[in-house]
C-alpha atoms as a PDB file:
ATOM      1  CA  UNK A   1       0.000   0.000   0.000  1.00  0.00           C
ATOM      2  CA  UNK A   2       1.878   3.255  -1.026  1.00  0.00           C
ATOM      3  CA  UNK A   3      -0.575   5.547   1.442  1.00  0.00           C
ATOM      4  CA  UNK A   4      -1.837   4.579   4.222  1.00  0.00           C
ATOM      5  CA  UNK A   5      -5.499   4.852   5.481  1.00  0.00           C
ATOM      6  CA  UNK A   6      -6.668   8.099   7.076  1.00  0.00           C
ATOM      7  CA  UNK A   7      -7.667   8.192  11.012  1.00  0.00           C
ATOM      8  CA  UNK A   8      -8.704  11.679  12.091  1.00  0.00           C
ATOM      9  CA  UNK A   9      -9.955  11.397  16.080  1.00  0.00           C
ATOM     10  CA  UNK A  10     -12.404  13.656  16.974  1.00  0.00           C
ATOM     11  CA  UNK A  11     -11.197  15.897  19.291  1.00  0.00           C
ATOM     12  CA  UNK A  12     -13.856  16.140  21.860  1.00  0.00           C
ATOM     13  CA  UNK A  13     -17.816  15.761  22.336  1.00  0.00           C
ATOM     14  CA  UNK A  14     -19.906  17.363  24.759  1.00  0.00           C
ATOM     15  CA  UNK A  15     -23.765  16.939  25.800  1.00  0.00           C
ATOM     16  CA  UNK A  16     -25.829  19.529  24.468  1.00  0.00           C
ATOM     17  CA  UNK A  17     -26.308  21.404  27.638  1.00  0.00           C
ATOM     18  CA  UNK A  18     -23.052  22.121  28.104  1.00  0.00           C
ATOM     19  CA  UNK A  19     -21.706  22.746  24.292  1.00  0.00           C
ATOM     20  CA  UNK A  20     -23.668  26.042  24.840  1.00  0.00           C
ATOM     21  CA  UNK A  21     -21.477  27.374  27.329  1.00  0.00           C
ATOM     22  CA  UNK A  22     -20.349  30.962  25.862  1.00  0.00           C
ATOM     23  CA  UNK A  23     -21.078  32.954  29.231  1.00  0.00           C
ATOM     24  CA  UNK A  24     -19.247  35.080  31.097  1.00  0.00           C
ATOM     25  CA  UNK A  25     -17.359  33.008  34.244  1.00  0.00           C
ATOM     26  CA  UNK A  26     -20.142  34.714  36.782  1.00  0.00           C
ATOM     27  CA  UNK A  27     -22.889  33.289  34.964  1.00  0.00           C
ATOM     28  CA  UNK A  28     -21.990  29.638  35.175  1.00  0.00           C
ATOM     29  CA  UNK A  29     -22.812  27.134  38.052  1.00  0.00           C
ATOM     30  CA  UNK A  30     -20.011  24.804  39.769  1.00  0.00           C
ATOM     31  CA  UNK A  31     -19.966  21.096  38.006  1.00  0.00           C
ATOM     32  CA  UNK A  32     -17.509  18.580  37.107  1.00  0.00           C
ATOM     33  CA  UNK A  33     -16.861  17.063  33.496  1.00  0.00           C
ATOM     34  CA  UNK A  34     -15.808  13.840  33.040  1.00  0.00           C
ATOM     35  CA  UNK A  35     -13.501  13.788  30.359  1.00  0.00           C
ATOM     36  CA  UNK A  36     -12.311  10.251  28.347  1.00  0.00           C
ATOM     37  CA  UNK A  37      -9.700   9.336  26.025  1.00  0.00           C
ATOM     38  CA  UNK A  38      -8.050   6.069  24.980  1.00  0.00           C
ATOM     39  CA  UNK A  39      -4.338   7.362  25.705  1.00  0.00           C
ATOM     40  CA  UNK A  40      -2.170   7.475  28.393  1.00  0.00           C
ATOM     41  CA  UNK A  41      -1.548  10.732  30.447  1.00  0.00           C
ATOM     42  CA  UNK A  42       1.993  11.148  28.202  1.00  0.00           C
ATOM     43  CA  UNK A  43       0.807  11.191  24.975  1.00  0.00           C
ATOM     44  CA  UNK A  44      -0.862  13.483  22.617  1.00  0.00           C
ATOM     45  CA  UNK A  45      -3.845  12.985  24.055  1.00  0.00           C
ATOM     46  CA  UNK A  46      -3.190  12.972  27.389  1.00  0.00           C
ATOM     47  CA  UNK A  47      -1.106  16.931  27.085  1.00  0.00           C
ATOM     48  CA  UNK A  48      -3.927  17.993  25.524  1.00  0.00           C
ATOM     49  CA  UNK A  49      -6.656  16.896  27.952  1.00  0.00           C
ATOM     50  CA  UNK A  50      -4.909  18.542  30.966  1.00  0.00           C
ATOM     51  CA  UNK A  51      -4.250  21.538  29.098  1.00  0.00           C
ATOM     52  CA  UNK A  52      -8.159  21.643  28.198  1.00  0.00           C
ATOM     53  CA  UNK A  53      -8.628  21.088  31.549  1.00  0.00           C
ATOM     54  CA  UNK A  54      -6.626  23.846  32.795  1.00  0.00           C
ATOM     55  CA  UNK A  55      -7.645  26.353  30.777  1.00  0.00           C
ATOM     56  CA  UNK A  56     -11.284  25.546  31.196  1.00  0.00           C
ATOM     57  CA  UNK A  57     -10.711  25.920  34.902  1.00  0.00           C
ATOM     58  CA  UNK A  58      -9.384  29.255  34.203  1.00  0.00           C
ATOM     59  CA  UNK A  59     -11.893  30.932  31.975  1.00  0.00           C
ATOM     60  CA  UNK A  60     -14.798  29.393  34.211  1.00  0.00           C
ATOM     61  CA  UNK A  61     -12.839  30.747  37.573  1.00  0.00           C
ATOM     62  CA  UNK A  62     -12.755  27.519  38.851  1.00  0.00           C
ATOM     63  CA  UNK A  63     -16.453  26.807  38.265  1.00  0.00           C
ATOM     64  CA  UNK A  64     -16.173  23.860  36.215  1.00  0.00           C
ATOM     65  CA  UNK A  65     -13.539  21.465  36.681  1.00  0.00           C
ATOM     66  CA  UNK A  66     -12.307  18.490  34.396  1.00  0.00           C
ATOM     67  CA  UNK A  67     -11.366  15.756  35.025  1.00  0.00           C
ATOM     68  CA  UNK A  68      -9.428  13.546  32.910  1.00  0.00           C
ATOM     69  CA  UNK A  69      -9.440   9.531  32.448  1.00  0.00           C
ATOM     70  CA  UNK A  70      -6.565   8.098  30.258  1.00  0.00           C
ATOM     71  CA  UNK A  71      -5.631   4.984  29.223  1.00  0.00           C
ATOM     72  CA  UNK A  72      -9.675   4.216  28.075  1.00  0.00           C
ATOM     73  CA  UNK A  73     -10.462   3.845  31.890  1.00  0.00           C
ATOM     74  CA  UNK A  74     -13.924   4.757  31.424  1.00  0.00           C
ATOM     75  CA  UNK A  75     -14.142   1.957  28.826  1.00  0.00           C
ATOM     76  CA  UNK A  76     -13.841   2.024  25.088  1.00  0.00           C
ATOM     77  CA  UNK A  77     -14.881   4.227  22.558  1.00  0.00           C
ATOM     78  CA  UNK A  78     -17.924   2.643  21.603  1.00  0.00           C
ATOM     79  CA  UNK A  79     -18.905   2.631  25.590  1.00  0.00           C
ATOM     80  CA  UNK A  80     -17.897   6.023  25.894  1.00  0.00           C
ATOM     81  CA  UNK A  81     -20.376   7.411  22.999  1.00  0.00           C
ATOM     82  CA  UNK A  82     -22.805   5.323  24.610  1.00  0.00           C
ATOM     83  CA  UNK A  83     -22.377   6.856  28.207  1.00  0.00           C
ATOM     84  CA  UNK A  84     -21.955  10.479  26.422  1.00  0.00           C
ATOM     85  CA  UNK A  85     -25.758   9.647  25.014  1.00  0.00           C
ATOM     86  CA  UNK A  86     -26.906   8.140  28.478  1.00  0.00           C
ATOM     87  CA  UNK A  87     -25.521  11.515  30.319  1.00  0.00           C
ATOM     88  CA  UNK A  88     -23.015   9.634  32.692  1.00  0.00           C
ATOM     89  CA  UNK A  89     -19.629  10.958  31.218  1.00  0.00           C
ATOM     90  CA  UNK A  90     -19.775  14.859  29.348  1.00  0.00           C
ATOM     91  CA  UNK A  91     -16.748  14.668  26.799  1.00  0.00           C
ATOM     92  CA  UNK A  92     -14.275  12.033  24.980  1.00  0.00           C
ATOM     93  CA  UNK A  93     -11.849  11.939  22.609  1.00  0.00           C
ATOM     94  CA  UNK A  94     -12.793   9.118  19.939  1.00  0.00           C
ATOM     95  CA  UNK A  95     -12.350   7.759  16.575  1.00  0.00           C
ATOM     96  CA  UNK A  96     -14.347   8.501  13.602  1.00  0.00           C
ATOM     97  CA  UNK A  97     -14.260   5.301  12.630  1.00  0.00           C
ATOM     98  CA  UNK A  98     -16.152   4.350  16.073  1.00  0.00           C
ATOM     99  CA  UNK A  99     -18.666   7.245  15.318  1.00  0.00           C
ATOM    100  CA  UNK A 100     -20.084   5.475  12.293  1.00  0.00           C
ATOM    101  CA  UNK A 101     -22.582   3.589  14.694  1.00  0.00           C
ATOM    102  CA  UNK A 102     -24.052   7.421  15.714  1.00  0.00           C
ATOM    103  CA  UNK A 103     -23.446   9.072  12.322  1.00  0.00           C
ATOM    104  CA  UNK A 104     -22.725   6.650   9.424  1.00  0.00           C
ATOM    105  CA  UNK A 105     -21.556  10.255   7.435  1.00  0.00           C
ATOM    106  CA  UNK A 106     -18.674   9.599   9.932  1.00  0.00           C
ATOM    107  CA  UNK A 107     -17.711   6.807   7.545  1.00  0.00           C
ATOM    108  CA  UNK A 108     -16.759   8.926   4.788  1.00  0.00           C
ATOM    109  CA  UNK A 109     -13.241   9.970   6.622  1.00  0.00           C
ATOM    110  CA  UNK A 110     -12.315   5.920   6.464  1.00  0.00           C
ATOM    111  CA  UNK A 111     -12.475   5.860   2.361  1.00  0.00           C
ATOM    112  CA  UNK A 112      -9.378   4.564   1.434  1.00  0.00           C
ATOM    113  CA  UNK A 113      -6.645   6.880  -0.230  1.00  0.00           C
ATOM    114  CA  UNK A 114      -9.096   9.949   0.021  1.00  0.00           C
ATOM    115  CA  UNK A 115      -6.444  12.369   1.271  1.00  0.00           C
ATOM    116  CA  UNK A 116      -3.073  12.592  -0.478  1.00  0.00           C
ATOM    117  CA  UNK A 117      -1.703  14.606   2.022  1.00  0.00           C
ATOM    118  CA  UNK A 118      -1.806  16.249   5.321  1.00  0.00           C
ATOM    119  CA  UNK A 119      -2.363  19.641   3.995  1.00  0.00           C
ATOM    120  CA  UNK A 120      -5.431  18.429   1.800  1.00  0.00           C
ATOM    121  CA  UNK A 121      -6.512  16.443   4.675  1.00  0.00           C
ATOM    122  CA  UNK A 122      -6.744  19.470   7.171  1.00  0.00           C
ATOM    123  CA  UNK A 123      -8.331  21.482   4.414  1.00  0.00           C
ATOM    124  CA  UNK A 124     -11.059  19.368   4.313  1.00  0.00           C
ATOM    125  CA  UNK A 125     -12.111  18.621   8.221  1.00  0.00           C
ATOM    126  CA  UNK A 126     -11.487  22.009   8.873  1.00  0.00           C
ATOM    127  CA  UNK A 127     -13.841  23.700   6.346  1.00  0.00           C
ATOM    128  CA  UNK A 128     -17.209  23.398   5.295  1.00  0.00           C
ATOM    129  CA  UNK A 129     -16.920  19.773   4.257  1.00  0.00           C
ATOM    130  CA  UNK A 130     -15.710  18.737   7.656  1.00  0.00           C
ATOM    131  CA  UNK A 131     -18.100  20.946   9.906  1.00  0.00           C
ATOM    132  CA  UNK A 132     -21.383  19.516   7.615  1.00  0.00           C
ATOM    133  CA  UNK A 133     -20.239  15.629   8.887  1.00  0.00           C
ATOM    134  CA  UNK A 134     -19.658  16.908  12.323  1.00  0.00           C
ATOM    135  CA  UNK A 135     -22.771  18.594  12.958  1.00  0.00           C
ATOM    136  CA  UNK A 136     -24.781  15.412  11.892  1.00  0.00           C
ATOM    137  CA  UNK A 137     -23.267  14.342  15.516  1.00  0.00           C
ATOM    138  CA  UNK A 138     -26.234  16.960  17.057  1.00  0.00           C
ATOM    139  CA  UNK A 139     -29.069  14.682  16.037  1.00  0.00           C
ATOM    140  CA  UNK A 140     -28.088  12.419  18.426  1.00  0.00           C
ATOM    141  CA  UNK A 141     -27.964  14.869  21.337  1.00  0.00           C
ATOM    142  CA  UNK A 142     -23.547  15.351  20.653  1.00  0.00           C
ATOM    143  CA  UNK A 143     -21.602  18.537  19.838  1.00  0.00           C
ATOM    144  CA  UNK A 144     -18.296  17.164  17.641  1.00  0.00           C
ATOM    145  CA  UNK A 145     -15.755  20.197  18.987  1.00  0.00           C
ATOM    146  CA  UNK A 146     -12.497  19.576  16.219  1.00  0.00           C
ATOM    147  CA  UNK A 147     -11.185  17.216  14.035  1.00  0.00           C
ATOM    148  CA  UNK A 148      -7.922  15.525  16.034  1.00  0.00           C
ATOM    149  CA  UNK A 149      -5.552  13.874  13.579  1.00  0.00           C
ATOM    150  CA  UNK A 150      -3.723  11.133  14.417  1.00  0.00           C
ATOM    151  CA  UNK A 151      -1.523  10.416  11.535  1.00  0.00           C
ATOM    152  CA  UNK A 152      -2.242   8.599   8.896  1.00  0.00           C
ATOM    153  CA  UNK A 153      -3.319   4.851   8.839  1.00  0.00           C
ATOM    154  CA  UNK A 154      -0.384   2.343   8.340  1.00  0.00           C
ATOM    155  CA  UNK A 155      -0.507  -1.322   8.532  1.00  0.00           C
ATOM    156  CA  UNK A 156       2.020  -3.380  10.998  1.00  0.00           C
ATOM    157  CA  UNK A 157       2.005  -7.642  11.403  1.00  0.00           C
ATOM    158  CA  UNK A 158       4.353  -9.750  12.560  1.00  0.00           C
ATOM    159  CA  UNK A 159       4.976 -11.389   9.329  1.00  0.00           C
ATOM    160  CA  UNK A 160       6.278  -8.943   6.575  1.00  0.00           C
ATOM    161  CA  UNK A 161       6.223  -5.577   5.096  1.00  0.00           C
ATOM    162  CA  UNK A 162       3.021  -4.921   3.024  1.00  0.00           C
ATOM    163  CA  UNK A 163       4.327  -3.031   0.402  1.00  0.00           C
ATOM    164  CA  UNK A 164       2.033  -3.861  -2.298  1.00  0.00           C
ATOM    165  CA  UNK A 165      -1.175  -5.631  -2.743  1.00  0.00           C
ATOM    166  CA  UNK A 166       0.265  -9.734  -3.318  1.00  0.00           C
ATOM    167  CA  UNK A 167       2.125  -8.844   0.326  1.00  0.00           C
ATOM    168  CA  UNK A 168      -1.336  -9.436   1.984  1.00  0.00           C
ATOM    169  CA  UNK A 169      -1.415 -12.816   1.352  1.00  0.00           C
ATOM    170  CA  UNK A 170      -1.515 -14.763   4.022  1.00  0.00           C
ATOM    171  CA  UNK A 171      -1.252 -12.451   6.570  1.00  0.00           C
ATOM    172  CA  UNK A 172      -4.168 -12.225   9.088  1.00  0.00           C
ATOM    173  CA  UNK A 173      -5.136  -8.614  10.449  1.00  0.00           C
ATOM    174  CA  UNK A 174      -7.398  -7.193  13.115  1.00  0.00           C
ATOM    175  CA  UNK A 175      -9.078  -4.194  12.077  1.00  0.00           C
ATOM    176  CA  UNK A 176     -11.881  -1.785  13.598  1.00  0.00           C
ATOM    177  CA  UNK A 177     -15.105  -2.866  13.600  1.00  0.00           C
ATOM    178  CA  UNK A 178     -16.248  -0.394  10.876  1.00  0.00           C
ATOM    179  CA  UNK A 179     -18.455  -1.118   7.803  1.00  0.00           C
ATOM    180  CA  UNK A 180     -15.984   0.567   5.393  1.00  0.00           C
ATOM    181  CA  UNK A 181     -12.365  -1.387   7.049  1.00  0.00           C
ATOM    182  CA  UNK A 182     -13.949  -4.765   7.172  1.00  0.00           C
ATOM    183  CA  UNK A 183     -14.858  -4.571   3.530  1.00  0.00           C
ATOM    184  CA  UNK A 184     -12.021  -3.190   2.220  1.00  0.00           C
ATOM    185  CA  UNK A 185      -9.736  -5.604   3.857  1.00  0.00           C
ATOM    186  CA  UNK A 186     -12.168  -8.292   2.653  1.00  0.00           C
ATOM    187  CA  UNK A 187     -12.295  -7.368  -1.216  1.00  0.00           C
ATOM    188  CA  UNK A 188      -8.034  -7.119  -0.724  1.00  0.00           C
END
């Protein structure tokens, strides 16, 4: 495979109530968000979320306060969507991929080979394109804050280098279960 496959993360979700917030620090009431992600507290993901957390802290005088959970303590992606529906956790940082289940649009970001590059790739999530897939997330009672890239999608066994298509014979891989991965790794 010359390119690998796309994953863009969303960055963060929040319940409806709380995706509103635009006040002024005096006007908002003391509460705690719970706040997921599948890293650990040293990665990408993990910088970010305690920098979110501070700075939320700080424009809200201390009103609201939250707190993190690395390392997909509060469960996976799928179970965090689910508890972000149910009310019992108020943000995450997840997978598009995952999001097909809420939003099947979501699946349009795991097309095969759709980007070329970076550049082209952050063009597109962060204009009109992008915003149009991530407010389909509302109908379902989410707010999708920001695209999160993670790099793009590159394949790793234990048996050799895929380089081109003939390399996958053979070779047995685990992928996501998404609509669009499981039938493209069929059909190769």
């Amino acid at each position: 495979m010359k390119r690998p496959l796309l994953a863009i993360l969303t960055a963060a979700m929040l319940c409806s109530p709380l995706a509103s917030f635009t006040a002024h620090a005096d006007d908002v009431r003391s509460r705690m968000i719970r706040f997921g992600y599948g890293l650990n507290e040293n990665s990408n993901q993990g910088r970010a979320a305690k920098l979110f957390a501070e700075e939320v802290a700080k424009a809200s005088d201390g009103k609201l306060k939250v707190r993190t959970f690395g390392s997909a303590s509060l469960g996976s992606d799928d179970q965090m969507q689910s508890a972000l529906i149910g009310g019992a956790q108020e943000m995450m940082v997840g997978s598009t991929a995952t999001l097909v289940g809420i939003t099947k649009e979501m699946a349009v970001w795991d097309t095969p080979f759709l980007f070329s590059s970076a550049e082209q790739a952050d063009a597109v999530l962060d204009g009109p394109v992008g915003r149009q897939v991530m407010d389909k997330l509302e109908e379902k009672g989410l707010v999708g804050l920001v695209y999160w890239e993670n790099g793009f999608r590159n394949l790793t066994n234990n048996t050799r280098p895929i380089s081109k298509l003939e390399d996958f014979s053979g070779v047995k891989l685990r992928v996501m279960p998404n609509p669009v991965f499981l039938e493209t790794f069929k059909l190769m």
